[in-house]
C-alpha atoms as a PDB file:
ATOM      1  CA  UNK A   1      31.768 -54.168  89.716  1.00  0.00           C
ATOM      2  CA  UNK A   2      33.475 -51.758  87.158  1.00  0.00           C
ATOM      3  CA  UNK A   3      36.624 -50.666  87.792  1.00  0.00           C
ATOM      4  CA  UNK A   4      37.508 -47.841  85.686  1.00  0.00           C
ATOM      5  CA  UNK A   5      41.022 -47.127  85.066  1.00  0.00           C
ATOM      6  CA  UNK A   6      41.270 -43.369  83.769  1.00  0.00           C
ATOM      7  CA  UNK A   7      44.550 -41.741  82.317  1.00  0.00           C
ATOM      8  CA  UNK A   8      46.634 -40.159  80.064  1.00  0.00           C
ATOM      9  CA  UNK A   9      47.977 -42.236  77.103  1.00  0.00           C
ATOM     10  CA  UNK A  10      51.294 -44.052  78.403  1.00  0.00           C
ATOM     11  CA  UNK A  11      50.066 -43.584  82.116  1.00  0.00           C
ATOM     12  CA  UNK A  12      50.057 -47.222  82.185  1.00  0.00           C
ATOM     13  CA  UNK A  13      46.302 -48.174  81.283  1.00  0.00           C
ATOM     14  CA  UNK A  14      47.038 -51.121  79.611  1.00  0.00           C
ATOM     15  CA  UNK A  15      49.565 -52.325  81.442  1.00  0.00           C
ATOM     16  CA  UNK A  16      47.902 -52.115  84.807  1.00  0.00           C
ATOM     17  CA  UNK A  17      44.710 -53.418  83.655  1.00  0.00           C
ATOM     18  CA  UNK A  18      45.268 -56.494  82.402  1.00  0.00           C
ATOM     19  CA  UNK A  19      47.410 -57.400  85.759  1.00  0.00           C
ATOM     20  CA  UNK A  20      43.992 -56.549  87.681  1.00  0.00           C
ATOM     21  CA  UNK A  21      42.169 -58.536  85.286  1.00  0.00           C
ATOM     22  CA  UNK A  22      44.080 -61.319  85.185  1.00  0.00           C
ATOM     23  CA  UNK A  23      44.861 -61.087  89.050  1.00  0.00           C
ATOM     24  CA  UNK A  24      40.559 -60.701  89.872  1.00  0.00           C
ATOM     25  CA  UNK A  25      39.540 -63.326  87.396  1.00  0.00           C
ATOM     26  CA  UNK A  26      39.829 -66.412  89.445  1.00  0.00           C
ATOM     27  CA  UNK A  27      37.713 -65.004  92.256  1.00  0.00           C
ATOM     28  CA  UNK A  28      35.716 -63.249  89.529  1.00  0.00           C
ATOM     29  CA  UNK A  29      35.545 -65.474  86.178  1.00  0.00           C
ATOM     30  CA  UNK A  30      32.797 -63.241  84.400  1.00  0.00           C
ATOM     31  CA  UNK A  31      35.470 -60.630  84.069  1.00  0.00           C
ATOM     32  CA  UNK A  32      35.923 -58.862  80.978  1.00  0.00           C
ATOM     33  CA  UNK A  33      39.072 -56.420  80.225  1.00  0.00           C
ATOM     34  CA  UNK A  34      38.216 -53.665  77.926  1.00  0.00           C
ATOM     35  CA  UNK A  35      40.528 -51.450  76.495  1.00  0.00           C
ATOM     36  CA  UNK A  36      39.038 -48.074  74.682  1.00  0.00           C
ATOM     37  CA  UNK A  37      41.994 -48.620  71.787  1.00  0.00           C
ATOM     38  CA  UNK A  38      40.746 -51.783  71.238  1.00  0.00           C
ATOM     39  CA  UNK A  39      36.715 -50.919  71.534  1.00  0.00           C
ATOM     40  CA  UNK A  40      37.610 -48.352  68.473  1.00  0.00           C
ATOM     41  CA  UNK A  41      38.701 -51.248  66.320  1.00  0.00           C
ATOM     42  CA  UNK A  42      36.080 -53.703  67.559  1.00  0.00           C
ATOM     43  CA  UNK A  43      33.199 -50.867  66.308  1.00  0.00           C
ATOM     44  CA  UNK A  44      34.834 -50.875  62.926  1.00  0.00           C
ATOM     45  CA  UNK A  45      37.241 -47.738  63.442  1.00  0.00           C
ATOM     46  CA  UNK A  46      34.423 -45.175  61.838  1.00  0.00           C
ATOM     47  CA  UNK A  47      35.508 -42.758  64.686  1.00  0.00           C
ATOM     48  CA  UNK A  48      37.394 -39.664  64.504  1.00  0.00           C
ATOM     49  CA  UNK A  49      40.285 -39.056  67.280  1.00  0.00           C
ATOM     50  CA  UNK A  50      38.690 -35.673  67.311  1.00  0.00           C
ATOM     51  CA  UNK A  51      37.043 -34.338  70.552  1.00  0.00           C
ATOM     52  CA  UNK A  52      33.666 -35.750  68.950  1.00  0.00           C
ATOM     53  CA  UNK A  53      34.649 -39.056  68.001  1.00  0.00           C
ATOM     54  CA  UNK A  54      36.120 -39.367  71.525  1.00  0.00           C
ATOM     55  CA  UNK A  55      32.778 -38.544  73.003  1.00  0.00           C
ATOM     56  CA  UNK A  56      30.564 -40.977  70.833  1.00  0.00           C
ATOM     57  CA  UNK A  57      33.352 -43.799  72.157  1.00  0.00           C
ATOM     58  CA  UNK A  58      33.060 -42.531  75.607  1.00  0.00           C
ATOM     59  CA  UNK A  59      29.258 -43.156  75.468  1.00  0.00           C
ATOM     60  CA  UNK A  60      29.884 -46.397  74.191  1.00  0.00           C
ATOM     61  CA  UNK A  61      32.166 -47.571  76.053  1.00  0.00           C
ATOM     62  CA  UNK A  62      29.843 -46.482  79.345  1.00  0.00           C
ATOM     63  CA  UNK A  63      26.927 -47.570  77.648  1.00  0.00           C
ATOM     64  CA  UNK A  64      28.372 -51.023  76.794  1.00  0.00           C
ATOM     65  CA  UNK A  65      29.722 -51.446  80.711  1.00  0.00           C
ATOM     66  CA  UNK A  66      25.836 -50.616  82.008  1.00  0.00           C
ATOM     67  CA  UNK A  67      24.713 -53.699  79.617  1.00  0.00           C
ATOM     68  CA  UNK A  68      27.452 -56.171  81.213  1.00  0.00           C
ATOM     69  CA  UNK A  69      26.509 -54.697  84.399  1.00  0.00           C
ATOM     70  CA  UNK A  70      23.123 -55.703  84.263  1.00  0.00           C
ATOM     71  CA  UNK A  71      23.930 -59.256  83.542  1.00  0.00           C
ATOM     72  CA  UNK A  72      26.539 -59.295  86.325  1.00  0.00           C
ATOM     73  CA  UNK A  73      29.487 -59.484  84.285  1.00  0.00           C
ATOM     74  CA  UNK A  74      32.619 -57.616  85.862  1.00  0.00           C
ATOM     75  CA  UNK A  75      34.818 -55.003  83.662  1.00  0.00           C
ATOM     76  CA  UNK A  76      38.263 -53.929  84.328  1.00  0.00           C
ATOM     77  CA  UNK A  77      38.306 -50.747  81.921  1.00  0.00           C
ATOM     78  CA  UNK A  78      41.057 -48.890  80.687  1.00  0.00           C
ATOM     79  CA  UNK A  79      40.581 -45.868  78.692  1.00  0.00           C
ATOM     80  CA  UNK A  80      41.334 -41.922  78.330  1.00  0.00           C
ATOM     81  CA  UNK A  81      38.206 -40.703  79.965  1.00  0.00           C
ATOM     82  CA  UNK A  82      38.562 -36.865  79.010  1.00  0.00           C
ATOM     83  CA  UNK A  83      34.838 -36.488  79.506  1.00  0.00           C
ATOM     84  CA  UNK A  84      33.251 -35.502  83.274  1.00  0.00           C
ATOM     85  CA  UNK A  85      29.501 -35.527  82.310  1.00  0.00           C
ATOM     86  CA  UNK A  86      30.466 -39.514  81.641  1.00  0.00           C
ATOM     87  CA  UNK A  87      32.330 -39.792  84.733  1.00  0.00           C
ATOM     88  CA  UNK A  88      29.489 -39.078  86.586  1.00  0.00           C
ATOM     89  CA  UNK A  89      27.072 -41.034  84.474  1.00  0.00           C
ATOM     90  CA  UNK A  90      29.192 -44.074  85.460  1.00  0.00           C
ATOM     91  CA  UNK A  91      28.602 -43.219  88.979  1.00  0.00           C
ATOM     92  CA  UNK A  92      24.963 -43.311  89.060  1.00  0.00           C
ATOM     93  CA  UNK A  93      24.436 -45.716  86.237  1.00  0.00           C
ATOM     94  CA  UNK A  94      27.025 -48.480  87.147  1.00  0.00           C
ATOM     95  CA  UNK A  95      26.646 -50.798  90.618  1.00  0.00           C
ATOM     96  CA  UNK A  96      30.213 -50.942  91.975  1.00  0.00           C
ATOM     97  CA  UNK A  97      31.833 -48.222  90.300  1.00  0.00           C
ATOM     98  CA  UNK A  98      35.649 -48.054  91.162  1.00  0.00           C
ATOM     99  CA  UNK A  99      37.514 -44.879  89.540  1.00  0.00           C
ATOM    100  CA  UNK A 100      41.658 -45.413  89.350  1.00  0.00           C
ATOM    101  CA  UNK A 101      43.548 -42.183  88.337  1.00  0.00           C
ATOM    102  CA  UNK A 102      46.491 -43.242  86.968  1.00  0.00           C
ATOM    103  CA  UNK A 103      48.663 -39.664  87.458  1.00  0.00           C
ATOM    104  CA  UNK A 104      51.897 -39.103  85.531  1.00  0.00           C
ATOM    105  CA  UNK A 105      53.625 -36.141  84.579  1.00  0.00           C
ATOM    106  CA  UNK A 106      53.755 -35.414  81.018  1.00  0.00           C
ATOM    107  CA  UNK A 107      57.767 -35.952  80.403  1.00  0.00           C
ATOM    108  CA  UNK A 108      56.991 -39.415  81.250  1.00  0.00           C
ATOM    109  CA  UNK A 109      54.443 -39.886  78.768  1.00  0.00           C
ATOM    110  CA  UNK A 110      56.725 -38.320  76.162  1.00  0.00           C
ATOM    111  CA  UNK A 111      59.269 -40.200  76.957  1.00  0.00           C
ATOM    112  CA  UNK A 112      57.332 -43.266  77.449  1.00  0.00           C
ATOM    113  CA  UNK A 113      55.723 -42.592  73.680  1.00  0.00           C
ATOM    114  CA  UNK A 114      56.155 -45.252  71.363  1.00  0.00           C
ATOM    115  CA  UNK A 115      53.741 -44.647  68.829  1.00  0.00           C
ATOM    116  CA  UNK A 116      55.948 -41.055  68.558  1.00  0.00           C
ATOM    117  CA  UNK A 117      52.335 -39.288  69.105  1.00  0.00           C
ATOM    118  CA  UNK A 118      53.331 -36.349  71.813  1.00  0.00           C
ATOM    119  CA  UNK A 119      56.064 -35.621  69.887  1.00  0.00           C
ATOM    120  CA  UNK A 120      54.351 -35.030  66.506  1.00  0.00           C
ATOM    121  CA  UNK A 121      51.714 -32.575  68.208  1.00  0.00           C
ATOM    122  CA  UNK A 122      54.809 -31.339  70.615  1.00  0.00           C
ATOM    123  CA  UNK A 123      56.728 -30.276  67.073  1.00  0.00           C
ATOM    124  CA  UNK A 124      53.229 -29.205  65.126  1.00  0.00           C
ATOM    125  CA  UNK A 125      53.090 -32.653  63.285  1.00  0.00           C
ATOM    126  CA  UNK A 126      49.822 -33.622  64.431  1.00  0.00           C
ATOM    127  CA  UNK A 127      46.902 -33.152  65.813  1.00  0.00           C
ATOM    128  CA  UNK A 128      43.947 -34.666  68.064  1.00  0.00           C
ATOM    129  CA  UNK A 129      46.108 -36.009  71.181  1.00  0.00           C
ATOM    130  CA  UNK A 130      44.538 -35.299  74.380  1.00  0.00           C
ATOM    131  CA  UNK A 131      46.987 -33.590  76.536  1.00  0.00           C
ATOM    132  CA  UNK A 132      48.360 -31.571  73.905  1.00  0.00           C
ATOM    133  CA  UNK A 133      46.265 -30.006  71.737  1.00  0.00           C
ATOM    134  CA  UNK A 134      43.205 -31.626  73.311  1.00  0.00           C
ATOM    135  CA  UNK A 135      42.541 -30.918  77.277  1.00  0.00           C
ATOM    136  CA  UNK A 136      43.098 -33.652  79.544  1.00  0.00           C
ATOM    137  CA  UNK A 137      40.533 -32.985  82.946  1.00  0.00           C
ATOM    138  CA  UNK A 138      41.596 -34.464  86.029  1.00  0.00           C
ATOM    139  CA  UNK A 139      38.910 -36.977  87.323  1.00  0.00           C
ATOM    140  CA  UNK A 140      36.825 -34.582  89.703  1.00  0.00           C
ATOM    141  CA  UNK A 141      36.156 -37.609  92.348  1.00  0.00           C
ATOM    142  CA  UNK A 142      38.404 -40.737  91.542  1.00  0.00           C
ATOM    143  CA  UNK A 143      38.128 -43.100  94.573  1.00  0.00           C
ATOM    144  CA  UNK A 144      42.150 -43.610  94.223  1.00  0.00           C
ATOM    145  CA  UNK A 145      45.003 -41.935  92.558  1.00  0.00           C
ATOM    146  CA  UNK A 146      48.038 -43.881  91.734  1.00  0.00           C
ATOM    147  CA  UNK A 147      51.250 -41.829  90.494  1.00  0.00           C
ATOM    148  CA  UNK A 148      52.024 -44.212  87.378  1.00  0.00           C
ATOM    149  CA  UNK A 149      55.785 -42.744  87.131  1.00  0.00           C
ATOM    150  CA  UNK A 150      57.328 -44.916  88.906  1.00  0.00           C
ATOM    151  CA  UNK A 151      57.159 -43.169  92.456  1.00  0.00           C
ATOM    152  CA  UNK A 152      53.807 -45.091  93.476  1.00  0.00           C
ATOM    153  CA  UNK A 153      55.479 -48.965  92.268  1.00  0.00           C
ATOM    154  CA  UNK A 154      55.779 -50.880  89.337  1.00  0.00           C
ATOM    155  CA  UNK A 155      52.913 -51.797  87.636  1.00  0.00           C
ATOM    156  CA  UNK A 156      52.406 -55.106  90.027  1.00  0.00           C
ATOM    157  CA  UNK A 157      52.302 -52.634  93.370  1.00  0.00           C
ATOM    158  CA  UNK A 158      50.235 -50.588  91.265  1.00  0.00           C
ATOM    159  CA  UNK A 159      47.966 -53.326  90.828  1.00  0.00           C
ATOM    160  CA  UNK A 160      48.491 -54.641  94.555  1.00  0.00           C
ATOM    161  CA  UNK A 161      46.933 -51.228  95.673  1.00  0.00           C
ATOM    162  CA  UNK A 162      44.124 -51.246  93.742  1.00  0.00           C
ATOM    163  CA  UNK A 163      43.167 -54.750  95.120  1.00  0.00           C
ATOM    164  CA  UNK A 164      43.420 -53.276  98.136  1.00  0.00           C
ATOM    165  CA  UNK A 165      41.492 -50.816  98.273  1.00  0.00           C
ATOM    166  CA  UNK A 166      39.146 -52.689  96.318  1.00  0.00           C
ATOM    167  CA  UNK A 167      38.864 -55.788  99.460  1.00  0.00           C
ATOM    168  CA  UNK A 168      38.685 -52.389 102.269  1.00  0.00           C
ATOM    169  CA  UNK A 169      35.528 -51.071  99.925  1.00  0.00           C
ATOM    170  CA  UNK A 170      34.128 -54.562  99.695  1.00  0.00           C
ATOM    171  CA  UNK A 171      34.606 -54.301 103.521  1.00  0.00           C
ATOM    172  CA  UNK A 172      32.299 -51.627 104.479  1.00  0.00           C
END
């Protein structure tokens, strides 16, 4: 199973993904978290934030999921995921493919900014965020959207609704 947990930075990636993690792993102890922040450092940073240095980490990051997937190992991911055509390799390339939109309004991510990166590309100061000066695509298919704000729960009920839905797929 791959559980892929798609949204803007400050929709609550992190957050909610190491709850589901750590919440799956006793049922499910060859359960890896992997966060696409951390991936970058792990490869040895050589990537631009540019929209080509996001795509060679996209690829990597799908490419490294198919190789745990083939040896059974479960991944909670949590990354941007600005690219479609990778979205829908996931699909057909990954058994168990679970795709969590984590929606929230862009005032909240500003607000919620603690690295100060919206408002440097807000102001002109920078460059390279996705959702600013690079387009942020809404997941075409997602098999559940979540409004990360605040309106949908805290992260826990976040979390409790992915399980959810999650145990009814499991069911079918």
């Amino acid at each position: 199973m791959i559980v892929w947990l798609i949204g803007l930075s400050g929709a609550g990636k992190t957050t909610v993904g190491t709850r589901l993690a750590a919440r799956l792993r006793p049922d499910l102890p060859n359960l890896v978290y992997l966060d696409g922040d951390l991936l970058r450092d792990v490869w040895g940073g050589d990537l631009s934030h540019d929209v080509a240095g996001r795509e060679v980490n996209a690829a990597r990051l799908s490419k490294l999921c198919l190789m745990l997937d083939r040896q059974d190992i479960h991944v909670v991911a949590a990354v941007l995921s600005i690219f479609p055509q990778w979205q829908a390799w996931n699909r057909e390339n990954l058994s168990s493919y679970f795709e969590v939109f984590l929606d929230v309004p862009m005032d909240v991510v500003v607000d919620r900014d603690t690295k100060g990166l919206y408002r440097a590309a807000l102001q002109g100061r920078g460059h390279d965020v996705v959702g600013v000066d690079i387009p942020f695509p809404r997941p075409a298919g997602p098999d559940l959207v979540l409004d990360s704000s605040g309106r949908d729960g805290t992260p826990d009920e976040l979390t409790d609704r992915i399980l959810a839905a999650l145990h009814e797929r499991a069911a079918r």
